[in-house]
N, C-alpha and C. Protein backbone atom coordinates (compact mmCIF):
# COMPACT_ATOMS: atom_id res chain seq x y z
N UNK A 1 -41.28 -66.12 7.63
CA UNK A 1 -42.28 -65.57 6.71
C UNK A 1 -42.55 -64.08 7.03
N UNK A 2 -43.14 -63.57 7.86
CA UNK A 2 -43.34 -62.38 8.55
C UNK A 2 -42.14 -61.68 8.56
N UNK A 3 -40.93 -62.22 9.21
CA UNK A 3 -39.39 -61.28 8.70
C UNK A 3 -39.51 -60.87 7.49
N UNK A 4 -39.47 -62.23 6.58
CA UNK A 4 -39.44 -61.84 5.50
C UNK A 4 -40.40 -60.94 4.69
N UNK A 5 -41.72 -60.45 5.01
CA UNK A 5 -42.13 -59.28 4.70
C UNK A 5 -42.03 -58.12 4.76
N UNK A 6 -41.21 -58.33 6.57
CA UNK A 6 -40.60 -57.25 6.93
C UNK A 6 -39.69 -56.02 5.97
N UNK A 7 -38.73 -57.47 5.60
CA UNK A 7 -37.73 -57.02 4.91
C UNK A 7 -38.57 -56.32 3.60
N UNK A 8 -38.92 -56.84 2.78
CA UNK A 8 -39.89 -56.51 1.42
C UNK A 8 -40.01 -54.89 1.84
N UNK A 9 -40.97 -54.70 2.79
CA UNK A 9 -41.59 -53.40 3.32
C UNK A 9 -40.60 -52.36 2.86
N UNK A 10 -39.67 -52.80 4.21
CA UNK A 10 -38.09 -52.04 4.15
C UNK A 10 -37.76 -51.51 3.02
N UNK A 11 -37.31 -52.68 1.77
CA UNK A 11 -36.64 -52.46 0.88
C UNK A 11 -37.32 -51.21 0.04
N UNK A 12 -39.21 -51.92 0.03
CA UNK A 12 -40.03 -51.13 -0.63
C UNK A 12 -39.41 -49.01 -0.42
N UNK A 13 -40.01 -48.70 1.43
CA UNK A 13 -39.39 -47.64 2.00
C UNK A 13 -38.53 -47.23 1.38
N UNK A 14 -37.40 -47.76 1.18
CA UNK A 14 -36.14 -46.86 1.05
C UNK A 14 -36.03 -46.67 -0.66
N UNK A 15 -36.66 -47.60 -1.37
CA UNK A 15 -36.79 -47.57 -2.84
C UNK A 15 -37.95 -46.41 -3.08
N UNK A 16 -38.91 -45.81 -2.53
CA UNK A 16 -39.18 -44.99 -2.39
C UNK A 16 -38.98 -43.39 -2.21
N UNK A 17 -37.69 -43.59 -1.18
CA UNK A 17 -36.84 -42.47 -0.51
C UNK A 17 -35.97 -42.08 -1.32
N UNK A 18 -35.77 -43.14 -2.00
CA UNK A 18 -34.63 -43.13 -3.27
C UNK A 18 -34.99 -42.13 -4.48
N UNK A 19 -36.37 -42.79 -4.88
CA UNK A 19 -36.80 -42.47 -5.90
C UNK A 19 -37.40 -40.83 -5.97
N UNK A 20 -37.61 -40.35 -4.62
CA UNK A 20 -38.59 -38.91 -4.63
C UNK A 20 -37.29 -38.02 -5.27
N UNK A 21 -35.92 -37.89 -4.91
CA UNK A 21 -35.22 -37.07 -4.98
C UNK A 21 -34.79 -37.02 -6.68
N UNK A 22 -35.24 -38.14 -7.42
CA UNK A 22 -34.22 -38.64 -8.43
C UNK A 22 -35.62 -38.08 -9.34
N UNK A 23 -36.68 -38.62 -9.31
CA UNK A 23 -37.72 -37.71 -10.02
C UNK A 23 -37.50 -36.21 -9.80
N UNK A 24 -37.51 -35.66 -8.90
CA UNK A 24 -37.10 -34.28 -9.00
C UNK A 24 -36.23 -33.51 -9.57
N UNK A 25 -35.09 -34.41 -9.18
CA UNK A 25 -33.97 -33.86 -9.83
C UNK A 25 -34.30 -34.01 -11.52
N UNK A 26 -34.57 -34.89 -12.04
CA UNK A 26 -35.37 -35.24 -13.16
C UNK A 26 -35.86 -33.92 -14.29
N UNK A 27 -37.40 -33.64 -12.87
CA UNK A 27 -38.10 -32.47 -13.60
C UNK A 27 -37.75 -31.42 -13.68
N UNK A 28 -36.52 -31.20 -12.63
CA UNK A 28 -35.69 -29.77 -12.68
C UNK A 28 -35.02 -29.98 -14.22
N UNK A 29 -33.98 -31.13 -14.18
CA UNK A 29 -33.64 -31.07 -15.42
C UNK A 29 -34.21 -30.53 -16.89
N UNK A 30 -35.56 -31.44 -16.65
CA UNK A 30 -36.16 -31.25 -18.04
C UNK A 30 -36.93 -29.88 -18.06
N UNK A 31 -37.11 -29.00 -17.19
CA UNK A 31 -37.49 -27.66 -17.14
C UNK A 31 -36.15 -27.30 -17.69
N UNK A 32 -34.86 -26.97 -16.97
CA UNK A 32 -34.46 -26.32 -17.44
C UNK A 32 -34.09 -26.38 -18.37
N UNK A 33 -33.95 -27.61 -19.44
CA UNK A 33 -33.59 -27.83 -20.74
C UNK A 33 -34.62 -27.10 -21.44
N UNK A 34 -35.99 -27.36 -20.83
CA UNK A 34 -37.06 -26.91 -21.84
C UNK A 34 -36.86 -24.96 -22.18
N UNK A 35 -36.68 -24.38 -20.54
CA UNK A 35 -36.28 -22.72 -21.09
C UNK A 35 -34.88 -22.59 -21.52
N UNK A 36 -34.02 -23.60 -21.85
CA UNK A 36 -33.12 -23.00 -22.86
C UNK A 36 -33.12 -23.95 -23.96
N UNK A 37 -33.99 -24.21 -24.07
CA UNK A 37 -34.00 -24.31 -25.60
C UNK A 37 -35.17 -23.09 -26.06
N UNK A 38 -36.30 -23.04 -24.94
CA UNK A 38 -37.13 -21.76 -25.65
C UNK A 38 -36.10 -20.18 -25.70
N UNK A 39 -34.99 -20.13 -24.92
CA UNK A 39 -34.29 -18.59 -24.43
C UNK A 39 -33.50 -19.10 -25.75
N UNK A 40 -33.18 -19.90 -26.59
CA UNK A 40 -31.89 -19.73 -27.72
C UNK A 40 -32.73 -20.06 -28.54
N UNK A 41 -34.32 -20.05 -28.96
CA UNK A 41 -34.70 -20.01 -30.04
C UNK A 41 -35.43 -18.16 -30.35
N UNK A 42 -35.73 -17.66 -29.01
CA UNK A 42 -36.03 -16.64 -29.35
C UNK A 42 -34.83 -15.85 -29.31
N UNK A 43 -33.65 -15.70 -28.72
CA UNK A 43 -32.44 -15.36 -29.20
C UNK A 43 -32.11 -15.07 -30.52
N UNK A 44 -31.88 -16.43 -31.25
CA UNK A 44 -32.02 -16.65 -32.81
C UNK A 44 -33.30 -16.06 -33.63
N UNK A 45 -33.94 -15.27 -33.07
CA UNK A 45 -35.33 -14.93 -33.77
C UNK A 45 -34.24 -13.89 -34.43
């Protein structure tokens, strides 16, 4: 029983560790999509 929470914890941790880099990478993405789509609409002005 107690192992087995252990494990849970664990899995939790690293699904965590996982996740910080992948959101980031994320919001970088969607920034930089967001200034080029604003840099090729004022382009096109």
């Amino acid at each position: 029983m107690i192992s087995n929470i252990a494990k849970t914890g664990n899995d939790f941790m690293s699904y965590k560790t996982a996740i910080i880099p992948v959101s980031m990478t994320g919001i970088y993405l969607s920034v930089s999509y967001c200034l080029f789509i604003a840099k090729s609409a004022v382009l096109n002005e």
